[in-house]
N, C-alpha and C. Protein backbone atom coordinates (compact mmCIF):
# COMPACT_ATOMS: atom_id res chain seq x y z
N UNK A 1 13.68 -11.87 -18.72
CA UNK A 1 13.21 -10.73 -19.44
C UNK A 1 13.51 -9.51 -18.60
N UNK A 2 13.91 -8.23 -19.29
CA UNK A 2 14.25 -6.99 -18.28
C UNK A 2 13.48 -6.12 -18.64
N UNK A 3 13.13 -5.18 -17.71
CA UNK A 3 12.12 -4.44 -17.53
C UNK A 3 12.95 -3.02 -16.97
N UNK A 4 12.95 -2.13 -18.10
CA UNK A 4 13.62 -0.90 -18.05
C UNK A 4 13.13 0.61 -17.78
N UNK A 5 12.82 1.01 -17.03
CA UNK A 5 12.55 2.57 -16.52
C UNK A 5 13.32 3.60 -15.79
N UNK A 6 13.83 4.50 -16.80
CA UNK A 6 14.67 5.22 -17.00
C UNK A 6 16.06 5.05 -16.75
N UNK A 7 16.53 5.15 -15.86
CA UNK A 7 18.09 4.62 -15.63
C UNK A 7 17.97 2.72 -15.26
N UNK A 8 17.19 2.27 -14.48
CA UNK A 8 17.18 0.65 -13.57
C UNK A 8 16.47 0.21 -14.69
N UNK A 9 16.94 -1.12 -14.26
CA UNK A 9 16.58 -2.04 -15.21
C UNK A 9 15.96 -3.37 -14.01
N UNK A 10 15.04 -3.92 -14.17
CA UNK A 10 14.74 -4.98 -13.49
C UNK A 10 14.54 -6.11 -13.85
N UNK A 11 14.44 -7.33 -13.52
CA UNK A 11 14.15 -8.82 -13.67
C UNK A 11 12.74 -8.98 -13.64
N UNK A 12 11.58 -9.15 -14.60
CA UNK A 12 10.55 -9.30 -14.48
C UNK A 12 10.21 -10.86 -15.12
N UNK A 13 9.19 -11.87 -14.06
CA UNK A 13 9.70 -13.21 -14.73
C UNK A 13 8.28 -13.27 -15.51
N UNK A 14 8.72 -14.19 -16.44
CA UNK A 14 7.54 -14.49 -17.48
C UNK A 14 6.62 -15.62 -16.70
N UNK A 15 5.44 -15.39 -17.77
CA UNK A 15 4.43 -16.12 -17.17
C UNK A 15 4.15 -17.22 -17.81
N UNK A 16 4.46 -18.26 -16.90
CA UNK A 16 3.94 -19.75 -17.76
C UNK A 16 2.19 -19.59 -18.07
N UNK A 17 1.84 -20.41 -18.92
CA UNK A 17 0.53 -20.73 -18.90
C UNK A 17 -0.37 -21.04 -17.70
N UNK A 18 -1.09 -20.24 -17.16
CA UNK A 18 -1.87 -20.75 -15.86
C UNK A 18 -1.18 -20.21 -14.57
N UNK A 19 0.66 -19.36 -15.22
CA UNK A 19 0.16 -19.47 -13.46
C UNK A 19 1.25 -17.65 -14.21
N UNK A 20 0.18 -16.69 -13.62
CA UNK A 20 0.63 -15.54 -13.61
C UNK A 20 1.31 -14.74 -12.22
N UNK A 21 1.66 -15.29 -11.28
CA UNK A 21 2.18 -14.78 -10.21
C UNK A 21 3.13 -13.99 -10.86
N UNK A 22 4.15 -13.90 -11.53
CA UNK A 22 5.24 -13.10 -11.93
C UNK A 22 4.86 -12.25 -12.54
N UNK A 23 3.95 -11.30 -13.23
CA UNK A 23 2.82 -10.94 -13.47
C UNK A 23 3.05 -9.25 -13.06
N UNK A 24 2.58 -9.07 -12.19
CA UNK A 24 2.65 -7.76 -10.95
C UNK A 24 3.75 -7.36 -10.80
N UNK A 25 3.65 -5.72 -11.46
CA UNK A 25 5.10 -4.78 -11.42
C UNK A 25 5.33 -4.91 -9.80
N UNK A 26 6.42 -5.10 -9.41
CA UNK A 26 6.84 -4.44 -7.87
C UNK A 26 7.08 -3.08 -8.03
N UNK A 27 6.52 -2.26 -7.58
CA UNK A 27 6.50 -0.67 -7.09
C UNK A 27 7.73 -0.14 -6.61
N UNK A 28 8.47 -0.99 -6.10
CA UNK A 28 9.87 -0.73 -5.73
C UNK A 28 10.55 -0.30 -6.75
N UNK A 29 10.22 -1.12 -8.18
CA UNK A 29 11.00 -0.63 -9.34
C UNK A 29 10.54 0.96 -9.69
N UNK A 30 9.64 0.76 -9.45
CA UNK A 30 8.73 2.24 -10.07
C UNK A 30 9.08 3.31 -9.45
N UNK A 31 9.38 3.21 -8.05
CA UNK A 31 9.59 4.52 -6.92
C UNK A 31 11.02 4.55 -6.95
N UNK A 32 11.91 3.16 -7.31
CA UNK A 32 13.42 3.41 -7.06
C UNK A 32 13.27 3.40 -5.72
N UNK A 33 12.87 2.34 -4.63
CA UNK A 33 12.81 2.14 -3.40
C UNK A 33 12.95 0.73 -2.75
N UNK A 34 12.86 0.67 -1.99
CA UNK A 34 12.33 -0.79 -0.94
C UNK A 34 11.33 -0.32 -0.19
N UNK A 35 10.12 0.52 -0.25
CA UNK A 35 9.31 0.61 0.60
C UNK A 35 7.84 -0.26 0.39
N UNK A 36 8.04 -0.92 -0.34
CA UNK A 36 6.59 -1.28 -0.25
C UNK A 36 7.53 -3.24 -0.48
N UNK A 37 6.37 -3.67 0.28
CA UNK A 37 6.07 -5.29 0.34
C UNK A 37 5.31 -5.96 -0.26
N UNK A 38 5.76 -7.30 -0.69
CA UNK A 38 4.00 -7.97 -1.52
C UNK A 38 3.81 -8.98 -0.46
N UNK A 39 2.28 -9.10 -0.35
CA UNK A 39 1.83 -9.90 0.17
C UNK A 39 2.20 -11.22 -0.74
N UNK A 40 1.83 -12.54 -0.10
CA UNK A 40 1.69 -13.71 -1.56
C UNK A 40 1.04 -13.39 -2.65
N UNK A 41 0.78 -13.61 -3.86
CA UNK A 41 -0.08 -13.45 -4.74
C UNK A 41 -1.56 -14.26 -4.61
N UNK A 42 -2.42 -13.83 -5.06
CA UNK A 42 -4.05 -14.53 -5.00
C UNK A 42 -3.71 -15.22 -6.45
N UNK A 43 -4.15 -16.35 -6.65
CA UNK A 43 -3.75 -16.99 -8.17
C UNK A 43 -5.58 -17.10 -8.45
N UNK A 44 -5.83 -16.53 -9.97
CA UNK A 44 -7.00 -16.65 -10.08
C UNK A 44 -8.09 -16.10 -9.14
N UNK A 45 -8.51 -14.93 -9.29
CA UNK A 45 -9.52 -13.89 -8.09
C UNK A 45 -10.95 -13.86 -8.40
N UNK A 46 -11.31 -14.23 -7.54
CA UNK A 46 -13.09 -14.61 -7.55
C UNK A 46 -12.83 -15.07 -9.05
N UNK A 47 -11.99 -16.77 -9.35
CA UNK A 47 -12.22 -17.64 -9.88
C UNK A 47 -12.13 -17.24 -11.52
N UNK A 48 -11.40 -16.26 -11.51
CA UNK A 48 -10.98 -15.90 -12.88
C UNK A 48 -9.73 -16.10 -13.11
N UNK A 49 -9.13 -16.79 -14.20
CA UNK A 49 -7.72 -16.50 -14.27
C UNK A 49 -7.07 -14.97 -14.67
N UNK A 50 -5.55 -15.55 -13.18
CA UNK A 50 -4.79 -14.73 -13.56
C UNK A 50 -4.53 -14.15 -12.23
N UNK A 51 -3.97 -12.73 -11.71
CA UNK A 51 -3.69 -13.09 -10.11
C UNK A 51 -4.11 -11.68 -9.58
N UNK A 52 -3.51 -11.43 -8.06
CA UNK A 52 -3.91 -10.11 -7.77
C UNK A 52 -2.73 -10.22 -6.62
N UNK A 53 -2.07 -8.89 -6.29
CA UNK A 53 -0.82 -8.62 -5.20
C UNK A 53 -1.42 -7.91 -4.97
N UNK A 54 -1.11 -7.48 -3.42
CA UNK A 54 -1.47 -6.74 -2.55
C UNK A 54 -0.04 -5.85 -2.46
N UNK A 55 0.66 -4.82 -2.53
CA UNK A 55 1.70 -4.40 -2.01
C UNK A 55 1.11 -3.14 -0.90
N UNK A 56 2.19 -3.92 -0.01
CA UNK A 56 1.78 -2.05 1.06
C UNK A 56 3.14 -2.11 1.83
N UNK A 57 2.83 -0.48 1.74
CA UNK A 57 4.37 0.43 2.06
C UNK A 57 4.82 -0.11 3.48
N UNK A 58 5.95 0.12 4.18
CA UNK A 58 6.59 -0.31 4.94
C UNK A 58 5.98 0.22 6.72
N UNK A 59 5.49 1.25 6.31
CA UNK A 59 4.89 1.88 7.40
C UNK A 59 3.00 1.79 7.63
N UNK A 60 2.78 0.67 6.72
CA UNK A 60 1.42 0.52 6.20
C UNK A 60 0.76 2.35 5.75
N UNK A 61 1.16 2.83 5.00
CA UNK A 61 0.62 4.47 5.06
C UNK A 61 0.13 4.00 4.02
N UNK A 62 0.12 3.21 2.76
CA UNK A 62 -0.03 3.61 1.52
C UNK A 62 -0.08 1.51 0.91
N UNK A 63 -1.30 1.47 0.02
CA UNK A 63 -1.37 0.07 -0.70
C UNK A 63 -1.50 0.33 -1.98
N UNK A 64 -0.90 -0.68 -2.48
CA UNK A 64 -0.99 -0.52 -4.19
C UNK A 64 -1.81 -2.61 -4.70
N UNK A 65 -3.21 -2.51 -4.68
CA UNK A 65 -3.28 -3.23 -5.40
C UNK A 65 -3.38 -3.53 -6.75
N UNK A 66 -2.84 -4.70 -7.12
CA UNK A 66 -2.63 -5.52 -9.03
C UNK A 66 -3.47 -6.14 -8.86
N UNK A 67 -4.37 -6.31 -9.83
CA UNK A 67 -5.27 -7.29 -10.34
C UNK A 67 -5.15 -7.34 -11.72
N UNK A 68 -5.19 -8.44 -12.10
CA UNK A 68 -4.25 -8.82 -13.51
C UNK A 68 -5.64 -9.69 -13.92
N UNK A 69 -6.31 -10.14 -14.89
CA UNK A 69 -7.12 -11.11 -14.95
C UNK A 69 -6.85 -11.58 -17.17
N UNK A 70 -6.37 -12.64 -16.94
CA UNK A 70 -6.17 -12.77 -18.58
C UNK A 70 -7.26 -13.64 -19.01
N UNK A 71 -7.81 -13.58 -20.03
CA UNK A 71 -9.22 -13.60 -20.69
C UNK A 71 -8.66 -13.96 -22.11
N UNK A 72 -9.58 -14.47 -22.80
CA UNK A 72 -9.89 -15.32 -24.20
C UNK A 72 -8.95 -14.37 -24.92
N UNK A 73 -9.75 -12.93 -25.33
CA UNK A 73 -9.66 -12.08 -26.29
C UNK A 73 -9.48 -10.97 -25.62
N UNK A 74 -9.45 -9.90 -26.67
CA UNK A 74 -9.97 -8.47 -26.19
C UNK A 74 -11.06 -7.48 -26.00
N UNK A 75 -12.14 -8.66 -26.59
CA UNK A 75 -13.66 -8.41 -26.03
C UNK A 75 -13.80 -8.83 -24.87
N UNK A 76 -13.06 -9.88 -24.29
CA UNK A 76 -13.41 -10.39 -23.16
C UNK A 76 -13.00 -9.75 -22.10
N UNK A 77 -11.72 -9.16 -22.48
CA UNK A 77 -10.68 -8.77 -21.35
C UNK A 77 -12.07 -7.05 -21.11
N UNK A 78 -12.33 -6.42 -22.50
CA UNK A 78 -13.28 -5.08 -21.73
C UNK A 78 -14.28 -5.48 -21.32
N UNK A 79 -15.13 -6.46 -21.44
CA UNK A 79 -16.39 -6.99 -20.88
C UNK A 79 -15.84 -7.12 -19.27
N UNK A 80 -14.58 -7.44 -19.01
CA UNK A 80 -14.37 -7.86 -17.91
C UNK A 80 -13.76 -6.26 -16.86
N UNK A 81 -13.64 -5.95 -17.39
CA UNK A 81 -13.43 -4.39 -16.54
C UNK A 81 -14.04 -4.12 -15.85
N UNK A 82 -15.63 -3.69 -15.69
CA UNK A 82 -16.42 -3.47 -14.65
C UNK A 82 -16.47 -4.51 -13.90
N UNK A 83 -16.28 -5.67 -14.17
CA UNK A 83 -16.66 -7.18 -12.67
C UNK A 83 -15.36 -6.60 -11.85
N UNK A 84 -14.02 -6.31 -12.20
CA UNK A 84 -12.68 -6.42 -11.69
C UNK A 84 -12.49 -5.18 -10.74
N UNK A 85 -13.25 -4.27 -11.70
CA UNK A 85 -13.08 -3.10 -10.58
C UNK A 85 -13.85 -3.00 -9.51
N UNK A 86 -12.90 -2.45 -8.39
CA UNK A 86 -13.21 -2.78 -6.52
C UNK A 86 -14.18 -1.59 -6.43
N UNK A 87 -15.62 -2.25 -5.95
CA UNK A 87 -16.43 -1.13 -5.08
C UNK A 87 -15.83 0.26 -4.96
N UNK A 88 -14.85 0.39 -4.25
CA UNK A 88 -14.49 1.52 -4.09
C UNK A 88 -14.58 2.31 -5.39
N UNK A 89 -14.72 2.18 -6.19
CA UNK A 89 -14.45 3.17 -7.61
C UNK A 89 -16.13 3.89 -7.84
N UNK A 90 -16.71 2.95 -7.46
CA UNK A 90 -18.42 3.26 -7.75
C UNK A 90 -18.37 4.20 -6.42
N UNK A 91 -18.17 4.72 -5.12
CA UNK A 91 -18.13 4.92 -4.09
C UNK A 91 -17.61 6.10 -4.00
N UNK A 92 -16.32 6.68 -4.59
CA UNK A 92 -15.71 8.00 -4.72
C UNK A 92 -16.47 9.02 -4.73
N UNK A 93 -16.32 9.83 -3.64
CA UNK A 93 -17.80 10.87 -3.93
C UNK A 93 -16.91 12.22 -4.61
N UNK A 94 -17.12 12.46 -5.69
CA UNK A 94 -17.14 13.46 -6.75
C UNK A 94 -15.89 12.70 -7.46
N UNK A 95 -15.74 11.92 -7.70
CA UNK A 95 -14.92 10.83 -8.60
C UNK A 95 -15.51 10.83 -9.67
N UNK A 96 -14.83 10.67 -10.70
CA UNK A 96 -15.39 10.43 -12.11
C UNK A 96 -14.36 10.02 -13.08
N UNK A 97 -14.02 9.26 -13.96
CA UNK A 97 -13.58 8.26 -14.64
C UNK A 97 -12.95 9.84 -15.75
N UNK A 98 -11.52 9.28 -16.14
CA UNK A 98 -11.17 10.20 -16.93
C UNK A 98 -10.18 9.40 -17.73
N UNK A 99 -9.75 9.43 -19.23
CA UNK A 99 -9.28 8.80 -19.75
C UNK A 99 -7.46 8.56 -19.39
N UNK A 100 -6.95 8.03 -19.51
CA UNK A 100 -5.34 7.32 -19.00
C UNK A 100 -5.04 7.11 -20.13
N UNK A 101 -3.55 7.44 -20.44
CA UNK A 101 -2.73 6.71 -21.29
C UNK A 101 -1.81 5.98 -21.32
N UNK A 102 -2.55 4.96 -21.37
CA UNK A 102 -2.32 3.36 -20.79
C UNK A 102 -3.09 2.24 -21.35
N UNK A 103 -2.58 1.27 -22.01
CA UNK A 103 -2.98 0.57 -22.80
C UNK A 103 -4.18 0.76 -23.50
N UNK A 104 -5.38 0.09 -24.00
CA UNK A 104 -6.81 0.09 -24.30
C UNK A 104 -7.31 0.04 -23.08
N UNK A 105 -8.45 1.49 -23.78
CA UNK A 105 -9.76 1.43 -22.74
C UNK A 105 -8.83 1.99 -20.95
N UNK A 106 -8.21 2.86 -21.47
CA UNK A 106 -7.22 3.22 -19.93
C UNK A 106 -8.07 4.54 -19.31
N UNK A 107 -8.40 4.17 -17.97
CA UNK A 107 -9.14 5.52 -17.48
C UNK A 107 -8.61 5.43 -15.92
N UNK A 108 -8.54 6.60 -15.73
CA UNK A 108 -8.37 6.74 -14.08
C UNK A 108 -9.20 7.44 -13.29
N UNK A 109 -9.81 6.87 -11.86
CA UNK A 109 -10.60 8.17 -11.07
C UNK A 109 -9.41 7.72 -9.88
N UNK A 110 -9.87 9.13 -9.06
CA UNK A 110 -9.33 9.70 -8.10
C UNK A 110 -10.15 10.22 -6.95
N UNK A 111 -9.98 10.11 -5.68
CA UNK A 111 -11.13 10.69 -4.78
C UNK A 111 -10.89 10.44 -3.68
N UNK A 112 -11.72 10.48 -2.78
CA UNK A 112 -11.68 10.05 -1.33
C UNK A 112 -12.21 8.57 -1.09
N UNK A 113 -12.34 7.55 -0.47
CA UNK A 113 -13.09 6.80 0.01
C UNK A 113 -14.54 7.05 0.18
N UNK A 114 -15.36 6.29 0.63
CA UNK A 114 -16.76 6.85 0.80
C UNK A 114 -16.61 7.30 2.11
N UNK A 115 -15.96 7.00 2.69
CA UNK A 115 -16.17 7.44 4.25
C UNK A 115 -14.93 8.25 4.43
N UNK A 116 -14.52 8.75 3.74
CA UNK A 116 -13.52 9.94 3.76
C UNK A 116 -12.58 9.80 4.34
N UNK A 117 -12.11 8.39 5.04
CA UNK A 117 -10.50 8.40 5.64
C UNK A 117 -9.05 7.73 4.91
N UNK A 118 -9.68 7.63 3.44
CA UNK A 118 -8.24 7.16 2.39
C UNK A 118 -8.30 7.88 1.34
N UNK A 119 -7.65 7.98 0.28
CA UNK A 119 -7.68 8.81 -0.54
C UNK A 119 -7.77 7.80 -1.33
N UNK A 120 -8.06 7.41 -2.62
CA UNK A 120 -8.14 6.27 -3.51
C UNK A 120 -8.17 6.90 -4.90
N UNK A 121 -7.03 6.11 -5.61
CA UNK A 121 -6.90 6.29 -7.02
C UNK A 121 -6.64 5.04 -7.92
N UNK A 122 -7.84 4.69 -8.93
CA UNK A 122 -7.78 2.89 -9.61
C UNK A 122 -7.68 3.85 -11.19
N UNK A 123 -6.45 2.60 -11.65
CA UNK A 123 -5.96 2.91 -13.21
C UNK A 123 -6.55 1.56 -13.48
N UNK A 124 -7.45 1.26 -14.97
CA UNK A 124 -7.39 0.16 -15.16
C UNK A 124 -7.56 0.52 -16.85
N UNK A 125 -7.03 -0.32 -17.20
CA UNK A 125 -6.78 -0.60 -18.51
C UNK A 125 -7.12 -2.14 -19.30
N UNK A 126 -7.05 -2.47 -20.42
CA UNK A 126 -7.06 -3.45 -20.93
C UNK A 126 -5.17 -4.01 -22.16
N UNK A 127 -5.22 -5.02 -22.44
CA UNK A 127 -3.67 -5.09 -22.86
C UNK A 127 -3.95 -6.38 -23.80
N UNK A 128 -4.42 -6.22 -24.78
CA UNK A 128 -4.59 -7.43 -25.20
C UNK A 128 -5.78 -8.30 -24.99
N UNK A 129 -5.76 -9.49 -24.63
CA UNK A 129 -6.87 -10.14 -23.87
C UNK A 129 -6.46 -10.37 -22.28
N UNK A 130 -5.81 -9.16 -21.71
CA UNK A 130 -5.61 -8.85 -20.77
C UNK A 130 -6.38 -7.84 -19.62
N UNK A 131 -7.30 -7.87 -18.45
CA UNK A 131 -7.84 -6.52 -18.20
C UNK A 131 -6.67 -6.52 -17.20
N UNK A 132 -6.52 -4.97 -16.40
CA UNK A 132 -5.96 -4.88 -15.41
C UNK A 132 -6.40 -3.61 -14.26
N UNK A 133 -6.58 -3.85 -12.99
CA UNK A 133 -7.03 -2.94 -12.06
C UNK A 133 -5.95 -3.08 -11.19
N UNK A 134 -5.43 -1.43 -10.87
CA UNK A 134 -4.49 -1.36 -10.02
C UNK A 134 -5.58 0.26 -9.18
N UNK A 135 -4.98 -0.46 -8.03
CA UNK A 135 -5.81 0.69 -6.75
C UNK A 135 -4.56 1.08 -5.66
N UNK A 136 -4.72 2.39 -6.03
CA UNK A 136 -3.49 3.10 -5.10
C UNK A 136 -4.65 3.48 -3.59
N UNK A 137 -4.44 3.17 -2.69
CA UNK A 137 -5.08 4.13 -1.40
C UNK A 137 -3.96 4.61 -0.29
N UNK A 138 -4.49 5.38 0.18
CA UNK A 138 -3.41 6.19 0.90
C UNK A 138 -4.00 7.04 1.96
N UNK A 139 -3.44 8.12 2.81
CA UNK A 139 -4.43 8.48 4.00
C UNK A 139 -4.92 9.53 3.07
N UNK A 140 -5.89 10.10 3.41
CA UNK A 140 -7.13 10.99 3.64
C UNK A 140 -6.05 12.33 2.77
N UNK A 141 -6.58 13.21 1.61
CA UNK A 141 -6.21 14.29 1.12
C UNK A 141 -4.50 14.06 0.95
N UNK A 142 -3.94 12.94 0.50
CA UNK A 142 -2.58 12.28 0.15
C UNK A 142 -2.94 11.55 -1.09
N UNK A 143 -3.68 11.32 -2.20
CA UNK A 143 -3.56 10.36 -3.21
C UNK A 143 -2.35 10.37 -3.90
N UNK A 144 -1.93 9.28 -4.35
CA UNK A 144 -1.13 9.10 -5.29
C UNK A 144 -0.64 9.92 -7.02
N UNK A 145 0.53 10.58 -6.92
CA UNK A 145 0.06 11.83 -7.89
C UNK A 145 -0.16 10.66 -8.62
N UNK A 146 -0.88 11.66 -10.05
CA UNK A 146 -1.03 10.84 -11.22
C UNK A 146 -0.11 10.39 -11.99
N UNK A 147 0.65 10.98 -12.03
CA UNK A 147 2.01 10.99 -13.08
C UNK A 147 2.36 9.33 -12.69
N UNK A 148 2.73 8.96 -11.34
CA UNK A 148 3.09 8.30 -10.33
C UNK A 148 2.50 7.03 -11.11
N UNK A 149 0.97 7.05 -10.74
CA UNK A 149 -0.24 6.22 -10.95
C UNK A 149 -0.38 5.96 -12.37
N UNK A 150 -0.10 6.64 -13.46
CA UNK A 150 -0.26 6.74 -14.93
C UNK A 150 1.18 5.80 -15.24
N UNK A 151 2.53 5.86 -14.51
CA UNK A 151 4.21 5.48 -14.99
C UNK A 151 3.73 3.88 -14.55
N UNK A 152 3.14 3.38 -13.62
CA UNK A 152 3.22 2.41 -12.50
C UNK A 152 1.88 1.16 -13.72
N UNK A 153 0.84 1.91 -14.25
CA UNK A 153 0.05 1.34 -15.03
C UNK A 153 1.10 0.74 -16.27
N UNK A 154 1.54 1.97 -17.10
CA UNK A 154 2.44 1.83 -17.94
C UNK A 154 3.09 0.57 -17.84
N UNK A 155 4.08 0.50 -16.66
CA UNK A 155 5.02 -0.37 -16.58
C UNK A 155 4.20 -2.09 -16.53
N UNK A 156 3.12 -2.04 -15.49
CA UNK A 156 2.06 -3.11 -15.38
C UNK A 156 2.11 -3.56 -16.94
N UNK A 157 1.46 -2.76 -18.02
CA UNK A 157 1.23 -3.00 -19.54
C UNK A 157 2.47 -3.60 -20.23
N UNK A 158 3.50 -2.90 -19.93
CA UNK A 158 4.51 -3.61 -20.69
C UNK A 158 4.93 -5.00 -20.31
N UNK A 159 4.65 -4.85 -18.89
CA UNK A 159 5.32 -6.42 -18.14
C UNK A 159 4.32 -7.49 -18.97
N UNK A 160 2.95 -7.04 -18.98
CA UNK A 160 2.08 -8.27 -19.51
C UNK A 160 2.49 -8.61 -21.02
N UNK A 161 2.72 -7.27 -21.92
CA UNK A 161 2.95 -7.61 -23.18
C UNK A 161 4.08 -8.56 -23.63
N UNK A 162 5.20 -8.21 -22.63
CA UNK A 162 6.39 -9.23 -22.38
C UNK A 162 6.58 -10.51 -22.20
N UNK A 163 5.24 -10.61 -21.34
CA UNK A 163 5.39 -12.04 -20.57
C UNK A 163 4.29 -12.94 -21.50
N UNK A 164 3.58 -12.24 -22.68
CA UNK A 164 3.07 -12.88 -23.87
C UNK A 164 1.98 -13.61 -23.20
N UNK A 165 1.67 -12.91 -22.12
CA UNK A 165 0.09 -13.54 -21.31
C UNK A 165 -1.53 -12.92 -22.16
N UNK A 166 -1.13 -12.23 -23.07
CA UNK A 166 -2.30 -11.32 -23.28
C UNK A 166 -2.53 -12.52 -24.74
């Protein structure tokens, strides 16, 4: 299956039943880079199906986590939004949730860490009976523009709709 943003085109692999590792946009496609790495994938996260990548940039400056979690339906997948999203989002001090356009139920905050030394920005959306939390952090007064963070969700949504996991 290919996965097209703007001029590149990429190889994104489909997802068998049960095992979503192929799942998680690589950021490389998104930036038009090699700077960022994936860790292995987590298969199934705190015992939910479906997976989570860790990617971080080459110089560790900057992480982009995927958390992908596929669910029954699409009641299930928004019921499941608040369990998926990382502490850090409740924690943002003057953060506040603003709508994304990006699949169902798409909102983004933006902010500092609680302790003020990362900058943190989580897109999460729903896709079907799909939820998804992606968390950009980065150093201190550097977040991830939005545009960036809004293209990178996007692409996440289409890969799932593709891979007929939702």
């Amino acid at each position: 299956m290919l996965l097209t943003i703007g001029l590149f085109t990429a190889s994104v692999a489909a997802a068998q039943p049960g095992d979503y590792a192929g799942l998680p946009v690589d950021p490389n496609v998104v930036t038009d880079s090699t700077a960022y790495v994936a860790a292995p994938p987590t298969l199934n996260p705190d015992g939910q199906p479906g997976v989570e990548t860790i990617f971080t940039h080459r110089d560790s400056s900057r992480t982009i986590t995927d958390t992908i979690l596929v669910l029954s339906d699409p009641a299930a997948a928004s019921a499941a939004l608040p369990g998926a999203t990382p502490v850090v989002v409740t924690t943002i001090p003057g953060g506040g949730n603003e709508p994304a356009p990006v699949g169902s139920n798409g909102t983004m905050i933006t902010g500092a860490s609680a302790d003020g030394t990362r900058s943190v920005t989580v897109v999460r959306f729903t896709e079907g009976g799909t939820a998804a939390v992606i968390e950009f952090s980065g150093a201190a007064g550097d977040p991830v523009p939005p545009d960036l963070a809004v293209e990178y969700a996007r692409q996440q949504a289409t890969a799932i709709r593709d891979a007929d996991a939702v």
